[in-house]
N, C-alpha and C. Protein backbone atom coordinates (compact mmCIF):
# COMPACT_ATOMS: atom_id res chain seq x y z
N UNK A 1 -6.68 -23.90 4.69
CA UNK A 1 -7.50 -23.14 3.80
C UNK A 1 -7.45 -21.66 4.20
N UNK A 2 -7.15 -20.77 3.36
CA UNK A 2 -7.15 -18.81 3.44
C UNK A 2 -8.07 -18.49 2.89
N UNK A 3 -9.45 -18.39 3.45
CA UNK A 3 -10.61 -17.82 3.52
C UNK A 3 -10.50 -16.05 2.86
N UNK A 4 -10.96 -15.81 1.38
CA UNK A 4 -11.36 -14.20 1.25
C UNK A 4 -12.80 -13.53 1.37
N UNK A 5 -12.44 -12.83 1.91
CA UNK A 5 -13.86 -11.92 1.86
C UNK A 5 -13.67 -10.67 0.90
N UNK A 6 -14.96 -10.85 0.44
CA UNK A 6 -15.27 -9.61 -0.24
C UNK A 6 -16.27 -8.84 -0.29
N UNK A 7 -15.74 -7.07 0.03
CA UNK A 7 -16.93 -6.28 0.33
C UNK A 7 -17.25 -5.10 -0.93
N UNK A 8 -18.23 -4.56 -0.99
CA UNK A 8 -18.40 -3.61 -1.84
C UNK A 8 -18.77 -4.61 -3.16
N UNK A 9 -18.50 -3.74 -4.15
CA UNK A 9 -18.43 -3.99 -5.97
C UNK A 9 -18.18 -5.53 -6.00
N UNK A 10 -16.53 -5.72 -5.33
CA UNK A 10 -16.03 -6.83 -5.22
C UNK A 10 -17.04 -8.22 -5.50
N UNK A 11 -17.43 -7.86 -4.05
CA UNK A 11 -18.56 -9.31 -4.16
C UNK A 11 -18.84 -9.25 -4.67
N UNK A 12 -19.56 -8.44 -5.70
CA UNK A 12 -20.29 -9.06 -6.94
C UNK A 12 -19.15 -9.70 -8.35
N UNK A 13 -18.30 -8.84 -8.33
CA UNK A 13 -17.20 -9.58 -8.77
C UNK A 13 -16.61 -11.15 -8.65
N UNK A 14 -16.46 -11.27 -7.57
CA UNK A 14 -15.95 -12.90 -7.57
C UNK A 14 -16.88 -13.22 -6.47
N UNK A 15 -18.22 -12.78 -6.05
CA UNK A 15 -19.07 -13.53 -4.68
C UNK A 15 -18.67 -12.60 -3.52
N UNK A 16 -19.09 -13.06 -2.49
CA UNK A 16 -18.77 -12.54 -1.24
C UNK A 16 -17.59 -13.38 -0.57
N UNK A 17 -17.14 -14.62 -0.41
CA UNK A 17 -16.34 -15.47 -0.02
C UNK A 17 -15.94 -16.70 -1.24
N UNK A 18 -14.48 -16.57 -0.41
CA UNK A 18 -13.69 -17.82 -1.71
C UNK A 18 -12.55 -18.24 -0.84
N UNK A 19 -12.40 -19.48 -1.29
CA UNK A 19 -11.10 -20.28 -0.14
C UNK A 19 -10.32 -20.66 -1.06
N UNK A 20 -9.02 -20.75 -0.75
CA UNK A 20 -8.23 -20.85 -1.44
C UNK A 20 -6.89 -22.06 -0.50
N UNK A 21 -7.03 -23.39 -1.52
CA UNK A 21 -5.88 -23.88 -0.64
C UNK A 21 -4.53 -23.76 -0.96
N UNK A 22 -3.66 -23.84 -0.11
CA UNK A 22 -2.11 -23.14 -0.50
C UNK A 22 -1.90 -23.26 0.77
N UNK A 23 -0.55 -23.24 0.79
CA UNK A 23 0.08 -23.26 2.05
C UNK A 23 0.53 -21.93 2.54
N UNK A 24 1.53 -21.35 2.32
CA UNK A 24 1.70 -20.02 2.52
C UNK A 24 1.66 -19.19 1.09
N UNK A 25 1.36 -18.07 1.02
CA UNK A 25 1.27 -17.14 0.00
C UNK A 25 1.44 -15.95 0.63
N UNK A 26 2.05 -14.89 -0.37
CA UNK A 26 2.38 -13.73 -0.17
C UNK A 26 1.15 -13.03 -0.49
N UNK A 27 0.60 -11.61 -0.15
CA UNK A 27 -0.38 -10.78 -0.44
C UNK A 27 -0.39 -10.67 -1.60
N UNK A 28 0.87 -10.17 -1.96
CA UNK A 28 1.21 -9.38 -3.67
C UNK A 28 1.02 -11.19 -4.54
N UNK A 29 1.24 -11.81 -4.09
CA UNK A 29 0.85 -13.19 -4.76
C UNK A 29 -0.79 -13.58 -4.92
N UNK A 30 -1.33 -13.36 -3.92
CA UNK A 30 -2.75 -13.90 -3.83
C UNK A 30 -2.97 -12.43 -5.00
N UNK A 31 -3.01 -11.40 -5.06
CA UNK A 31 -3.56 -10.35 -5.75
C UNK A 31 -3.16 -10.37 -6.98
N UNK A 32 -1.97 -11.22 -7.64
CA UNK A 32 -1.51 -11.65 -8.91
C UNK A 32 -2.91 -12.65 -9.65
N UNK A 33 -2.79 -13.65 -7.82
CA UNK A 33 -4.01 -14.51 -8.69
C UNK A 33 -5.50 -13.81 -8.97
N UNK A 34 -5.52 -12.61 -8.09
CA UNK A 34 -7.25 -12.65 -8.31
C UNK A 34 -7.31 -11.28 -9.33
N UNK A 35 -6.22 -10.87 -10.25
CA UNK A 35 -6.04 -9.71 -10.86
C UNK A 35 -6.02 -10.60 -12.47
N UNK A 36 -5.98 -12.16 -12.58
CA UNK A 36 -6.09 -13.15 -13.60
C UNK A 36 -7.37 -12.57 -14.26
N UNK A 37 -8.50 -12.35 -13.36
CA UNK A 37 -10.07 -12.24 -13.94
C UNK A 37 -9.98 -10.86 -14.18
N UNK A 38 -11.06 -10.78 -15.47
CA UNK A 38 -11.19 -9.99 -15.75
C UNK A 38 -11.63 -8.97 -15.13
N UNK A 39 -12.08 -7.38 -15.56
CA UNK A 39 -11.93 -6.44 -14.80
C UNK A 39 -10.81 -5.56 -14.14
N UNK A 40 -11.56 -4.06 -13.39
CA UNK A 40 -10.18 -3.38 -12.95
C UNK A 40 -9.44 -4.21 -12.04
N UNK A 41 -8.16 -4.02 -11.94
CA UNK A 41 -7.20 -4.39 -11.17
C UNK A 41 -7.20 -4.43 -9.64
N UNK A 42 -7.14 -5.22 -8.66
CA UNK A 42 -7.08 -4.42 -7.41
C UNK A 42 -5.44 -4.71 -7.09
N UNK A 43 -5.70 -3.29 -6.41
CA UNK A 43 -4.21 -2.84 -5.55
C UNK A 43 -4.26 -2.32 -4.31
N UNK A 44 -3.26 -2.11 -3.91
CA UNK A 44 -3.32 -1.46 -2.40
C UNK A 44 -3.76 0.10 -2.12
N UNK A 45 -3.55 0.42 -3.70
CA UNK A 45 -4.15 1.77 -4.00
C UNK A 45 -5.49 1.84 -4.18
N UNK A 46 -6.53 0.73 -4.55
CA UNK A 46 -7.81 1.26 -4.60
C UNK A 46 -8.52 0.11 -3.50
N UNK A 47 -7.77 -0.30 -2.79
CA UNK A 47 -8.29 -1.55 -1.95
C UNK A 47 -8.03 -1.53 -0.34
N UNK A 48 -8.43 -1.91 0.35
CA UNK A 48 -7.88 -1.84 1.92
C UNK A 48 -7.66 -3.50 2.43
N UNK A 49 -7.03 -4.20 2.35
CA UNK A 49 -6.69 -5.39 2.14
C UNK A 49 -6.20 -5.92 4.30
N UNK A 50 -7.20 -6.55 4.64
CA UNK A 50 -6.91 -6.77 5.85
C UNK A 50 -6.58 -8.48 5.90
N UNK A 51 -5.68 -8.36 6.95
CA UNK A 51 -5.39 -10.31 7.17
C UNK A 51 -5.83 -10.18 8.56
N UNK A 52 -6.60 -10.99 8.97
CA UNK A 52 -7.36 -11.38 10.29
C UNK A 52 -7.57 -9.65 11.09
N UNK A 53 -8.15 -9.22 10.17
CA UNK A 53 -8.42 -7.93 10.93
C UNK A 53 -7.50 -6.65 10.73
N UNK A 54 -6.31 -6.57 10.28
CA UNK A 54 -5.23 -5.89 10.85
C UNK A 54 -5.10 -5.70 8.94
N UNK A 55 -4.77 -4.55 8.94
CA UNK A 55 -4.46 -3.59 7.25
C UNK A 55 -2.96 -4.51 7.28
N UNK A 56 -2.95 -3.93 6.01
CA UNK A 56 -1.59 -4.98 5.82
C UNK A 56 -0.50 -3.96 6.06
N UNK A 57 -0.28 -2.42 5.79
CA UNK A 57 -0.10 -1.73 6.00
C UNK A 57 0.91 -1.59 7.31
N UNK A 58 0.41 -2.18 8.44
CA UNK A 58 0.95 -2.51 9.67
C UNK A 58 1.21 -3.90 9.63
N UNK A 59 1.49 -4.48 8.94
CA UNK A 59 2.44 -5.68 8.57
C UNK A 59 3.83 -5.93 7.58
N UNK A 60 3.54 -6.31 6.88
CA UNK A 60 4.67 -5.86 5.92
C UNK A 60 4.32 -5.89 4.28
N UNK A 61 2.76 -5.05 4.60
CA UNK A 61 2.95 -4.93 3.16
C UNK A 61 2.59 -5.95 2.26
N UNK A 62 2.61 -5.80 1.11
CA UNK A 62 2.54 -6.35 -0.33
C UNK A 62 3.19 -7.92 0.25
N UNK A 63 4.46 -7.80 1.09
CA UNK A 63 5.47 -9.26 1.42
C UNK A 63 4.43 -9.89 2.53
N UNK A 64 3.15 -9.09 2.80
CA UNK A 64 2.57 -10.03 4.52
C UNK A 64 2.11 -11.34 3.92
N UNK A 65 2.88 -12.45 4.88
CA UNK A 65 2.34 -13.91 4.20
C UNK A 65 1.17 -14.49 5.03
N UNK A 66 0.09 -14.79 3.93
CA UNK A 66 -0.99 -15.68 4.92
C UNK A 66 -0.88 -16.74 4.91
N UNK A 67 -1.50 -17.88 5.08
CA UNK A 67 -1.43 -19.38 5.98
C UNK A 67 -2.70 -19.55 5.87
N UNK A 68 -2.90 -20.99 6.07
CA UNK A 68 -3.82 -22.00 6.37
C UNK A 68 -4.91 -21.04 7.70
N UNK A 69 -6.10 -21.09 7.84
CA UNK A 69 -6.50 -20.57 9.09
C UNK A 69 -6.80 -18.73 8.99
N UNK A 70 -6.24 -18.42 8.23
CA UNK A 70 -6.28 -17.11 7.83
C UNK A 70 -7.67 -16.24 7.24
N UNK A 71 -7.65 -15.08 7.76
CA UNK A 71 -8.73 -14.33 6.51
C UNK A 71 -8.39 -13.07 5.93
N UNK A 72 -8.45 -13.29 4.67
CA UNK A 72 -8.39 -11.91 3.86
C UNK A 72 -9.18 -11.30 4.21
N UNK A 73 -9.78 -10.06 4.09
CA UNK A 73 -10.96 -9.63 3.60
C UNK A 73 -10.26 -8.01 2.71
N UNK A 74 -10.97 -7.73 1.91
CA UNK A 74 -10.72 -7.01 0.36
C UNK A 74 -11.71 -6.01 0.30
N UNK A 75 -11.71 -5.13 0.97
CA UNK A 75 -12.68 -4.05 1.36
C UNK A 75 -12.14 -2.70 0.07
N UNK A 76 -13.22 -2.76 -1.24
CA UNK A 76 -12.73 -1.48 -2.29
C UNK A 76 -12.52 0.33 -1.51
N UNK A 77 -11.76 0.51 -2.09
CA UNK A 77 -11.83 2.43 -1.31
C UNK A 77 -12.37 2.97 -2.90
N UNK A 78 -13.86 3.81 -2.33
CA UNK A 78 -14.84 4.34 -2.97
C UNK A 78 -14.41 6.19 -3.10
N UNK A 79 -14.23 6.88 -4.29
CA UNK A 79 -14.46 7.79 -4.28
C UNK A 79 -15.33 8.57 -5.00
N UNK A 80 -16.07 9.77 -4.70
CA UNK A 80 -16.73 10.14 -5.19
C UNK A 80 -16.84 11.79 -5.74
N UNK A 81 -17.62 12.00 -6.29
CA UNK A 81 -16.94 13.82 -6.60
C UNK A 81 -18.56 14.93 -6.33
């Protein structure tokens, strides 16, 4: 099971937590599925997308694959004027 968290707006969007079973999945895959529901889009551009702690950023990206045991968490980037 790949446990997501969600912070900010998000949670109210799809909850604070959601599990998802699958075996392996790609980032840019899991974000295909949760970009299905309605509402804005998330991307790596308005999102900070961590797997067990670590930005994906310093992984590989859109290709980082999660697993069984895993945690997303989906933290929105807020701007303001």
């Amino acid at each position: 099971m790949i446990r997501i968290r969600f912070l900010g707006h998000l949670a109210a969007r799809f909850n604070e937590e959601a599990e998802l079973q699958e075996g392996k999945i790609s980032v840019a895959e899991l974000l295909d599925r949760l970009n299905l529901k309605e509402g804005p889009k998330i991307t790596r551009a308005n999102t900070l997308i961590l797997v067990n702690g670590v930005e994906v950023s310093a992984l590989k990206g859109d290709q980082t694959e999660v697993e069984d045991g895993d945690i997303i968490t989906l933290v929105p980037i807020s701007h303001g004027g």
